[in-house]
Protein backbone atom coordinates (compact mmCIF):
# COMPACT_ATOMS: atom_id res chain seq x y z
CA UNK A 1 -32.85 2.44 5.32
CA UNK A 2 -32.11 -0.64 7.60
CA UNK A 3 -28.57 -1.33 8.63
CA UNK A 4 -29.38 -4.56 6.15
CA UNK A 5 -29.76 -2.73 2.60
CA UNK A 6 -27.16 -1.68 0.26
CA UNK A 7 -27.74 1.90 -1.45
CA UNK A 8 -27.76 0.43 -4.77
CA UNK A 9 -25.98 3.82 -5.80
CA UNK A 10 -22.68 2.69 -3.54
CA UNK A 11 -23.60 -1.02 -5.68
CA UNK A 12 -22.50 0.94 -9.11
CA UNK A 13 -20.36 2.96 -7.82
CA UNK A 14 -18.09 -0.40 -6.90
CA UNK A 15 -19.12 -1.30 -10.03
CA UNK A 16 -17.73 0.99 -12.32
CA UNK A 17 -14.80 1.30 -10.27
CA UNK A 18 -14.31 -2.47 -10.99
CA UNK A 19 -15.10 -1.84 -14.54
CA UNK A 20 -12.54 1.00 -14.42
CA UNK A 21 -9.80 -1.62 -12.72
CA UNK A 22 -9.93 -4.07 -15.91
CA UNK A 23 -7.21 -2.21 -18.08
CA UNK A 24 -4.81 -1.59 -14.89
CA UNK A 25 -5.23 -5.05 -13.92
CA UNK A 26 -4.24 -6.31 -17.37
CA UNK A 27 -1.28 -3.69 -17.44
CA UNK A 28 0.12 -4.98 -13.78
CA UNK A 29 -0.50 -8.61 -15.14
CA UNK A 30 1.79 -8.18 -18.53
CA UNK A 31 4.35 -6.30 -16.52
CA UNK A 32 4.66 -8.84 -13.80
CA UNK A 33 4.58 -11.66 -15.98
CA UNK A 34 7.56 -9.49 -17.86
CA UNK A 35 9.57 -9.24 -14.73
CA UNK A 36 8.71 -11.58 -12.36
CA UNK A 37 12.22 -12.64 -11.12
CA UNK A 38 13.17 -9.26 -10.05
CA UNK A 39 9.63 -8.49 -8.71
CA UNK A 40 10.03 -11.53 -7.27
CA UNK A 41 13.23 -11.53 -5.13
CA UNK A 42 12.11 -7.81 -4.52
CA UNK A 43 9.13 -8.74 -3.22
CA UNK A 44 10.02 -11.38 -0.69
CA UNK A 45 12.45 -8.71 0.68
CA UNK A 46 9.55 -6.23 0.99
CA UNK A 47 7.85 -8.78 3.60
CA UNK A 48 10.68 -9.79 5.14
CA UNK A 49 11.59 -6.09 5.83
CA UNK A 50 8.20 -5.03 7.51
CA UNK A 51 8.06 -7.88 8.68
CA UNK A 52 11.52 -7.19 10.84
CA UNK A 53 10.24 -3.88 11.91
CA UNK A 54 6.98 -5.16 13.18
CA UNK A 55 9.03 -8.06 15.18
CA UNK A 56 11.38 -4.92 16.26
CA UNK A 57 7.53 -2.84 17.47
CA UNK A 58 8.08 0.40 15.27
CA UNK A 59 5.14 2.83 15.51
CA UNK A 60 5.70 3.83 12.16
CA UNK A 61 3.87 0.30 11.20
CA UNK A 62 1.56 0.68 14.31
CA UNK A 63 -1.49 -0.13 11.23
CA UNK A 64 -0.50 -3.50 10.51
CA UNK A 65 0.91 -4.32 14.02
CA UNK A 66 -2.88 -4.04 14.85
CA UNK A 67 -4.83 -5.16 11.72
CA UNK A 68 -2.59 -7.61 10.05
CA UNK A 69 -1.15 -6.12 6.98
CA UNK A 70 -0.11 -7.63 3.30
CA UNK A 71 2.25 -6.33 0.68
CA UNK A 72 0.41 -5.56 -2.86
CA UNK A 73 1.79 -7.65 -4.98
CA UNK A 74 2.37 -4.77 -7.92
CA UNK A 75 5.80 -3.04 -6.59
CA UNK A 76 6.66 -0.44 -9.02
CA UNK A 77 10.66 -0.46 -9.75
CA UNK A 78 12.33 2.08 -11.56
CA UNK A 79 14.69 1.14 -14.38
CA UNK A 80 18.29 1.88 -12.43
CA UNK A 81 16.57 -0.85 -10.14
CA UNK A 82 17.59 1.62 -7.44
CA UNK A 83 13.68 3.09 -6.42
CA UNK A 84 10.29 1.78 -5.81
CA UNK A 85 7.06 2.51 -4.68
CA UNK A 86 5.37 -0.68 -2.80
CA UNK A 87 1.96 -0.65 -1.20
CA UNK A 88 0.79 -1.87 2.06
CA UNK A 89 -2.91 -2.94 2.67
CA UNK A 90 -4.33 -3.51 6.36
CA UNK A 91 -6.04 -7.45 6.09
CA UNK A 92 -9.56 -6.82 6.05
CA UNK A 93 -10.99 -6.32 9.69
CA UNK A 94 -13.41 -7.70 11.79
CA UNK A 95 -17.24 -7.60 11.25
CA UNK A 96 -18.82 -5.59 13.83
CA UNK A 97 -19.69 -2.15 15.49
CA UNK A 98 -16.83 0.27 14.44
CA UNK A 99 -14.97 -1.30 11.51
CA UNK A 100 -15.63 1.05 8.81
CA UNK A 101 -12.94 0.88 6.21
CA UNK A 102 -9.60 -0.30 5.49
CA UNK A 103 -6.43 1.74 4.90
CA UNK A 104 -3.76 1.02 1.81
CA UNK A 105 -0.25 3.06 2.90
CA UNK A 106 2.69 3.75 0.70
CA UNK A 107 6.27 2.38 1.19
CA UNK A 108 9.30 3.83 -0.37
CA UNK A 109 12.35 1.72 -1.21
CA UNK A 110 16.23 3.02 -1.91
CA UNK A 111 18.85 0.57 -3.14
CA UNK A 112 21.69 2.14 -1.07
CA UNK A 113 25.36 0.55 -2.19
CA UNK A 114 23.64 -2.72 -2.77
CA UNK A 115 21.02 -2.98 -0.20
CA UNK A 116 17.31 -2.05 0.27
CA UNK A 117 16.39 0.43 2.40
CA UNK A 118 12.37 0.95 2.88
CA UNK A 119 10.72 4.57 4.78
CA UNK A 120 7.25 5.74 4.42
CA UNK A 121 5.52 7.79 1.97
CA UNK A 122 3.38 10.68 2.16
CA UNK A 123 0.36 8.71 1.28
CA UNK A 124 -2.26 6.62 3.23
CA UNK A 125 -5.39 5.74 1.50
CA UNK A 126 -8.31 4.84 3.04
CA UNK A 127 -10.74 2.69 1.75
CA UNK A 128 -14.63 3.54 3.38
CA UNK A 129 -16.41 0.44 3.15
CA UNK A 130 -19.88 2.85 2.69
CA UNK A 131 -18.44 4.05 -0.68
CA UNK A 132 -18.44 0.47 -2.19
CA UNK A 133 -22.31 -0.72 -0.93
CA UNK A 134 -20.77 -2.75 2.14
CA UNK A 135 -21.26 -2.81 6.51
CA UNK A 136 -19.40 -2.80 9.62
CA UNK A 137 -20.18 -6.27 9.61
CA UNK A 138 -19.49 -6.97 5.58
CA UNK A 139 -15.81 -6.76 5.31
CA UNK A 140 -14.15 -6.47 1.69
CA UNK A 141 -11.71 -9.07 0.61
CA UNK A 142 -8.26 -8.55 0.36
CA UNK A 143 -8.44 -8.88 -3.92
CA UNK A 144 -11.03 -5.92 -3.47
CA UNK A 145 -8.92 -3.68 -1.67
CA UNK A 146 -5.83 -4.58 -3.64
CA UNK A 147 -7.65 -3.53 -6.82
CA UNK A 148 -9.08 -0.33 -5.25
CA UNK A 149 -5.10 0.41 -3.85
CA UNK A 150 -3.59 0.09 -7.48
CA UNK A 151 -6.74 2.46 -9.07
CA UNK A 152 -6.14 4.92 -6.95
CA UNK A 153 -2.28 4.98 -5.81
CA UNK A 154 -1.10 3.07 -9.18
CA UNK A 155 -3.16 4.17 -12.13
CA UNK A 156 -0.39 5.93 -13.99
CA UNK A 157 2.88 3.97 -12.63
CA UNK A 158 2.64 1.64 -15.88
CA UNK A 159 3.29 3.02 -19.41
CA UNK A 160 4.21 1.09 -22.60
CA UNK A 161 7.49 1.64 -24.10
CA UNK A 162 8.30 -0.40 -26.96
CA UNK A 163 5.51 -2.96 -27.06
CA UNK A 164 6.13 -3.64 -23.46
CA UNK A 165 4.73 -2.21 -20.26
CA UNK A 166 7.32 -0.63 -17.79
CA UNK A 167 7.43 1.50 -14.92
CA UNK A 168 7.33 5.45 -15.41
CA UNK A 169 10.71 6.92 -14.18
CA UNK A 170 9.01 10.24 -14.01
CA UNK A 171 6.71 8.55 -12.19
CA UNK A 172 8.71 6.92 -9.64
CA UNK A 173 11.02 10.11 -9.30
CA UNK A 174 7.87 12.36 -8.69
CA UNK A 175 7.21 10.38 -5.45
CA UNK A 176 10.55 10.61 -4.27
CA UNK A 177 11.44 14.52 -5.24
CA UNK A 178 8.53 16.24 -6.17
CA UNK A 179 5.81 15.13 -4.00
CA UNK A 180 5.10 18.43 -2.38
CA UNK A 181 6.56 18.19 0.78
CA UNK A 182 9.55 20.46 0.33
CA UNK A 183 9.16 21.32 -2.93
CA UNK A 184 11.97 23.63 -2.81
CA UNK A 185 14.71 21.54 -2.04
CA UNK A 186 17.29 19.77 -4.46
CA UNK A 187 17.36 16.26 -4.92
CA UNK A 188 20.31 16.12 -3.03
CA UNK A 189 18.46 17.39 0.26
CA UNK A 190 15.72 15.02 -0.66
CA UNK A 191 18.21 11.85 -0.33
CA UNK A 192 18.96 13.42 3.36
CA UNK A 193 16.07 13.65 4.07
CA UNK A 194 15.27 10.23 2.81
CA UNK A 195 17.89 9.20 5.01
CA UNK A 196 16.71 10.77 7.90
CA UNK A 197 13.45 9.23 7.59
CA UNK A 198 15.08 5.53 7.00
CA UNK A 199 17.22 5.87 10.27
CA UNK A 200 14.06 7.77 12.34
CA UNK A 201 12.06 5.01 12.37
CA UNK A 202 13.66 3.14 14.52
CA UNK A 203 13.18 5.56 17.43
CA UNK A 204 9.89 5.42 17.81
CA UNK A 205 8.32 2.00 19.42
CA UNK A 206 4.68 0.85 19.79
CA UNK A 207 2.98 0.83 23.37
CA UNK A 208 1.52 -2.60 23.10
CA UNK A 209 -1.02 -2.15 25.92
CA UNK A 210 -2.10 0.61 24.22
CA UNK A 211 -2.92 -1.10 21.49
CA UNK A 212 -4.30 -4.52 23.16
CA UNK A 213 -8.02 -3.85 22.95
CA UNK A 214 -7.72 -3.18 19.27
CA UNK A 215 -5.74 -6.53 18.25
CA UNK A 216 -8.08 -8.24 21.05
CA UNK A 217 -11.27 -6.79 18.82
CA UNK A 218 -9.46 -7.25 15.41
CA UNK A 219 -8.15 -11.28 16.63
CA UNK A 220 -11.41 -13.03 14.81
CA UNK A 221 -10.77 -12.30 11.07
CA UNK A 222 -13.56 -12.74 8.46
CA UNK A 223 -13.84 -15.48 5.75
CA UNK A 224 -12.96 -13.58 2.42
């Protein structure tokens, strides 16, 4: 098979993953039109947060320091308005030798006495450009790999409770407490180790030069 052709097994693959998208889309849809004030202001302070730490060069964001990065615009809030789950999705890269996927990361948010405090979550998905029928040098768009993100990080955030659809506190606590990293501690010891993990990433700073040839490669984006 030439570098040109597309296994048309990868084509319905993408497909039916697409197919498989239509009821979460329509779900994230209702639920944003729903709530789109406090997703809204929530949001905005998302970006403005990473944002601040890639201005302030923390390695924990080294991904989109390099690639360029956007916030999904589903951020799952839980009802206390005091816990999310956000997404993070690299922009696509370049076209060329050695670009072969994308990567969607989880970012945890704690309202902590009145303010919004964001850390990592266990969870990076990547996104193999192979699996969906494209190339080194035919990037996705960023709509694809938002829709690919929410099948495969959000499918069950969204449930309907009363003729509306809402986010799943069991849902939202499972990533903060029972996500299997310490799976013995109380929730207590999770929040200090939440903590811990809020403050720590300010420690740890990006080499630039390291990472010059990369941006240098990555500096001509597609049209998508």
């Amino acid at each position: 098979m030439s570098k040109r052709e597309i296994n048309p097994t990868c084509v319905l693959l993408a497909v039916s993953l697409l197919f498989c998208c239509c009821d979460d889309k329509e779900k994230a849809k209702v639920y944003l039109e729903e709530n789109y004030k406090n997703y809204s202001t929530t949001h905005s302070i998302i970006i403005d947060s990473v944002q601040t730490y890639l201005d302030s060069l923390l390695e924990t964001f080294t991904p989109e320091y390099v690639y360029g990065w956007t916030a999904d615009s589903l951020v799952c809030i839980n009802s206390t308005n005091d816990k999310l789950f956000a997404v993070t999705i690299e922009k696509p890269k370049g076209k060329g030798k050695g670009f072969f996927g994308e990567d969607a990361m989880e970012l945890l948010g704690k309202k902590i006495n009145g303010k919004w405090y964001f850390f990592r979550g266990g969870g990076t998905l990547t996104i193999p450009r192979d699996m969906y029928g494209l190339s080194e040098f035919n990037p996705p768009s960023e709509f694809f790999l938002s829709q690919i993100a929410r099948k495969n990080m959000l499918e069950s955030a969204l449930v309907k409770e009363n003729g509306e659809y809402v986010v799943s506190d069991e849902w939202i606590d499972n990533k903060f407490y029972n996500n299997g990293y310490g799976s013995n501690l109380s929730r207590e010891e999770y929040d200090k180790v939440h903590w811990m993990l809020i403050m720590r990433k300010w420690k740890e700073k990006i080499d630039t030069n390291e990472y010059k040839p990369l941006k240098k490669n990555n500096s001509q984006k597609p049209n998508t």
